[in-house]
Protein backbone atom coordinates (compact mmCIF):
# COMPACT_ATOMS: atom_id res chain seq x y z
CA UNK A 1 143.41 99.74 63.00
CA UNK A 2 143.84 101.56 59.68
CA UNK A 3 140.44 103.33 58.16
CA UNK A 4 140.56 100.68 55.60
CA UNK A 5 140.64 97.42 57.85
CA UNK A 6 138.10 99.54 59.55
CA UNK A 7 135.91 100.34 56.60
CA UNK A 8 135.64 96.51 56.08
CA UNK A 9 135.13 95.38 59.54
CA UNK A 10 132.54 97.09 59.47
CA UNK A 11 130.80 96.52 56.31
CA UNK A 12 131.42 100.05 54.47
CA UNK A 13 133.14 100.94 51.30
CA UNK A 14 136.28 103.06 52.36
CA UNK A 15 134.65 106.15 50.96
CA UNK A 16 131.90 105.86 53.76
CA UNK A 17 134.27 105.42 56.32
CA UNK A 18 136.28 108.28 55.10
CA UNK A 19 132.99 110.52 55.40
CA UNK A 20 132.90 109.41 58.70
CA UNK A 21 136.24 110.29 59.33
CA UNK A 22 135.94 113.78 57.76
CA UNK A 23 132.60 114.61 59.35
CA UNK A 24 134.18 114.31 62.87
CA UNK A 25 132.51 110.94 63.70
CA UNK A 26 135.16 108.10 64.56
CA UNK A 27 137.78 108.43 67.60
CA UNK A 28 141.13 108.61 65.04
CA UNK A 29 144.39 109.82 64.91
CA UNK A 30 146.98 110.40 61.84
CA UNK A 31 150.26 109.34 61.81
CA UNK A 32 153.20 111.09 60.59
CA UNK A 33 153.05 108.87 57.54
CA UNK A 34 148.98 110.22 57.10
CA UNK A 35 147.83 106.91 57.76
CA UNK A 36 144.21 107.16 59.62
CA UNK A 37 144.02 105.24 62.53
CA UNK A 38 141.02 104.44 63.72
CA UNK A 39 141.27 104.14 67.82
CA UNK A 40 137.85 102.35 68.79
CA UNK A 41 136.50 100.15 65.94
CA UNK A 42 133.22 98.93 68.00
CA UNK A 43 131.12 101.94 67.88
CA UNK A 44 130.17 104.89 65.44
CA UNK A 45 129.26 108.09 66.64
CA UNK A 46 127.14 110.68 65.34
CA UNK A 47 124.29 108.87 63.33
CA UNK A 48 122.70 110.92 61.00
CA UNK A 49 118.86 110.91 61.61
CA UNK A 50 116.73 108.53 63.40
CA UNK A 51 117.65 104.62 64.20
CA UNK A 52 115.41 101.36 62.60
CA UNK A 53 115.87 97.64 64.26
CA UNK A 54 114.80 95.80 60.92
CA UNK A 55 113.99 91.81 61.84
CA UNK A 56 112.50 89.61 58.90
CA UNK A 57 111.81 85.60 59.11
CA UNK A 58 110.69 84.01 55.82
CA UNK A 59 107.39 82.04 56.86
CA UNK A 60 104.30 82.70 59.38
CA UNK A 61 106.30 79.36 61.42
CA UNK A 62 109.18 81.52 62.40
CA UNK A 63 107.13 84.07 64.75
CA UNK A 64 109.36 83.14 67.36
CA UNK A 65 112.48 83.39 65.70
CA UNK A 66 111.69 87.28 64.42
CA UNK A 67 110.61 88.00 68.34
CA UNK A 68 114.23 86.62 69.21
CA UNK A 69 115.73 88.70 66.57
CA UNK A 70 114.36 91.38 67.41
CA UNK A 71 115.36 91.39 71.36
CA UNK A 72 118.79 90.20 70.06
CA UNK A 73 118.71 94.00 68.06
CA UNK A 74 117.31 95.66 70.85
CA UNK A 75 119.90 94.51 73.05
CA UNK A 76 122.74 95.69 70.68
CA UNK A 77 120.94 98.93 70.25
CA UNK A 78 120.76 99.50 74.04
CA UNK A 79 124.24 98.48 74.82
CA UNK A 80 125.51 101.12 72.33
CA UNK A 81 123.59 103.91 73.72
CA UNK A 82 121.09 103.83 70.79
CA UNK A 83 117.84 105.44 70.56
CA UNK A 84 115.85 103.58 68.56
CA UNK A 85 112.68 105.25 67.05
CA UNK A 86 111.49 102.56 64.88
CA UNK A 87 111.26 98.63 65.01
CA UNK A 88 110.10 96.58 61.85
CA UNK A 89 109.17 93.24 61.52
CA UNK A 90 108.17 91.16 58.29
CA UNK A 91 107.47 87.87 57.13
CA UNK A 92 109.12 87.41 53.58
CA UNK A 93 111.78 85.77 51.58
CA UNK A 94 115.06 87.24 51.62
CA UNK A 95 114.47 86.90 47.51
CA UNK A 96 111.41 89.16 47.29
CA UNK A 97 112.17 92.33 46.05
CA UNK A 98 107.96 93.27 47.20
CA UNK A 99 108.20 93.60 50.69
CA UNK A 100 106.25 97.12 51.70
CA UNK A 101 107.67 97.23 55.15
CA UNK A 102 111.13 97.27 53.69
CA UNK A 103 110.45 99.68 50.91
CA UNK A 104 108.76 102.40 53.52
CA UNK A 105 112.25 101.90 55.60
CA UNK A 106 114.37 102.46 53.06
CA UNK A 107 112.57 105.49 51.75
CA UNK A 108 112.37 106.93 54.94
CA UNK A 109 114.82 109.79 55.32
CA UNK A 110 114.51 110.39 58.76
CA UNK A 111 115.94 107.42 59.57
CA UNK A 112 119.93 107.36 58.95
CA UNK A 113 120.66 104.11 60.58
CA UNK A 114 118.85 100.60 60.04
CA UNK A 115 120.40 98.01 62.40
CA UNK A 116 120.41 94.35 60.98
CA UNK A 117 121.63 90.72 62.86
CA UNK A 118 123.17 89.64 59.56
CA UNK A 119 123.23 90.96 55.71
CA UNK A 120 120.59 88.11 54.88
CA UNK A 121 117.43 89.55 56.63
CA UNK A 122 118.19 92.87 54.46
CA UNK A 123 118.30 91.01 51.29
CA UNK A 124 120.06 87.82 49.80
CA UNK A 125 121.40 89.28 46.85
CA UNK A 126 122.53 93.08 46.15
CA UNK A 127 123.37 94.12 49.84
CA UNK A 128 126.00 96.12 48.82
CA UNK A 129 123.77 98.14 46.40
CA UNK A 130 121.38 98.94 48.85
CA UNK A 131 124.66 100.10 51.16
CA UNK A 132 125.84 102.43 48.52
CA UNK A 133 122.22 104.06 48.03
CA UNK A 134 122.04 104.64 51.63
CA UNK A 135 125.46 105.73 52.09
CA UNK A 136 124.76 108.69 49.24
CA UNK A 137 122.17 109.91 51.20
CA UNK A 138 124.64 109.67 54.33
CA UNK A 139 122.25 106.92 56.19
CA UNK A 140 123.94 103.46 56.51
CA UNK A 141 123.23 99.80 57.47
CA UNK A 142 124.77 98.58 60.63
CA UNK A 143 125.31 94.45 61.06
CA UNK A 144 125.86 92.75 64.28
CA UNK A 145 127.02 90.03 62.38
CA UNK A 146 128.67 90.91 59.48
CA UNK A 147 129.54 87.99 58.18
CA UNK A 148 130.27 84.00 58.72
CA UNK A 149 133.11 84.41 56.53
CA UNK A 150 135.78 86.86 55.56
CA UNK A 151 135.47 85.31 52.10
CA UNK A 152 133.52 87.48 49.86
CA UNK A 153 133.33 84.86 47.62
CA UNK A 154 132.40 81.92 49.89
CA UNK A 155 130.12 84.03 51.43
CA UNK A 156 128.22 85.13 47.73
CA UNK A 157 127.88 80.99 47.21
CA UNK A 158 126.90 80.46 50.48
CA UNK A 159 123.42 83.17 49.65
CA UNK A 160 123.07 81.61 46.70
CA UNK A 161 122.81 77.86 47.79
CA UNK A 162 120.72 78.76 50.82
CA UNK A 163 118.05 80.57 48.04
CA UNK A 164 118.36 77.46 45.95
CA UNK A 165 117.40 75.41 48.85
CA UNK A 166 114.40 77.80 50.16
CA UNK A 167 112.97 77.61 47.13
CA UNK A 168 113.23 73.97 46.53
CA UNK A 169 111.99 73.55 49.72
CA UNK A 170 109.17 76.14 49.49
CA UNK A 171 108.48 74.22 46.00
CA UNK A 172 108.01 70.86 47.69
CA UNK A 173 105.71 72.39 50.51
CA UNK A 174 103.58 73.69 48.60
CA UNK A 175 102.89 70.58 46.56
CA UNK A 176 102.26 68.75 49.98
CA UNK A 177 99.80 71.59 50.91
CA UNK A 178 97.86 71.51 47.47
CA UNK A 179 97.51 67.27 47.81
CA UNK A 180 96.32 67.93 51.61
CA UNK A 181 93.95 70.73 49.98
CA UNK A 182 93.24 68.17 47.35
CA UNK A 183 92.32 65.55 49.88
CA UNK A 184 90.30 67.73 51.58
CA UNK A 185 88.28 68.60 48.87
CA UNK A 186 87.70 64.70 47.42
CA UNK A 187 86.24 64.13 51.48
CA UNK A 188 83.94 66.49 51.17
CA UNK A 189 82.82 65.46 47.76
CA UNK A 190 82.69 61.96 48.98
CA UNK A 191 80.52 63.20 52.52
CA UNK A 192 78.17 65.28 49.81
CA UNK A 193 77.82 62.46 47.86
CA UNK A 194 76.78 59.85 50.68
């Protein structure tokens, strides 16, 4: 496939994938033309630095569902031949932008790849931001699962109705914990009282 198709597969601007290219660190050939053609689009060779599995659930409830994610990443990392030196887990939204885990991961430059299941336990909103940071500092994100879309678009509303709905949801739980607290408190008043 050509470096471009490649480049997107993968979740890269085309300048990323051309540093790739130069550096020595994708299986290509050029054609007489000087199109780049990349011969095995699956794997990446040559990571810069040390490689993070980063897993991240939004609520205490979803314990099991970060373990899960994580052995999904380890899994993927092991297949590949990966050595992974570091494994994070948090418990956050996707829309906090204060999540100390995260921020010591990013800002650590011995590691040069951060493995991901999907875009959304990075961040919901300014992914490709984050990429292009990373990518200056020749580190970069790597998705197993890019995307459920090859809409940009789609997948941009998508993110943004999922948030809407966490935190509509998160809204209306936390009004049903504070009457439960409430409740609580007017029994024990009542039980003092008595």
């Amino acid at each position: 496939m050509k470096l471009s198709q490649y480049a997107k597969q993968q979740g890269v601007s085309y300048t990323t994938a051309w540093r790739w290219y130069k550096a020595g660190q994708l299986d290509v050939y050029q054609t007489a033309t000087g199109t780049v053609i990349v011969r095995d689009p699956i794997q990446v060779t040559g990571h810069v630095g040390r490689i993070a599995l980063y897993a991240r659930v939004s609520s205490a409830e979803q314990k099991e569902d970060v373990a899960r994610q994580l052995e999904r990443l380890r899994s993927y990392a092991a297949a590949r031949g990966y050595q992974v030196a570091k494994e994070v887990i948090e418990i956050a939204s996707g829309l906090n932008d204060h999540r100390p885990k995260l921020l010591n991961l990013l800002t650590d430059t011995s590691i040069g790849t951060i493995i991901l299941e999907h875009r959304d336990r990075l961040t919901r909103f300014g992914y490709h931001y984050i990429e292009q940071l990373l990518a200056v500092q020749d580190r970069h994100l790597e998705v197993i699962l890019p995307t459920d879309t090859q809409d940009e678009l789609v997948d941009d509303f998508v993110a943004l109705i999922t948030s809407m709905a966490a935190r509509i949801y998160g809204r209306r739980n936390s009004k049903r914990r504070a009457e439960k607290i409430k409740a609580c408190v007017e029994q024990v008043m009542k039980e003092e009282d008595v």
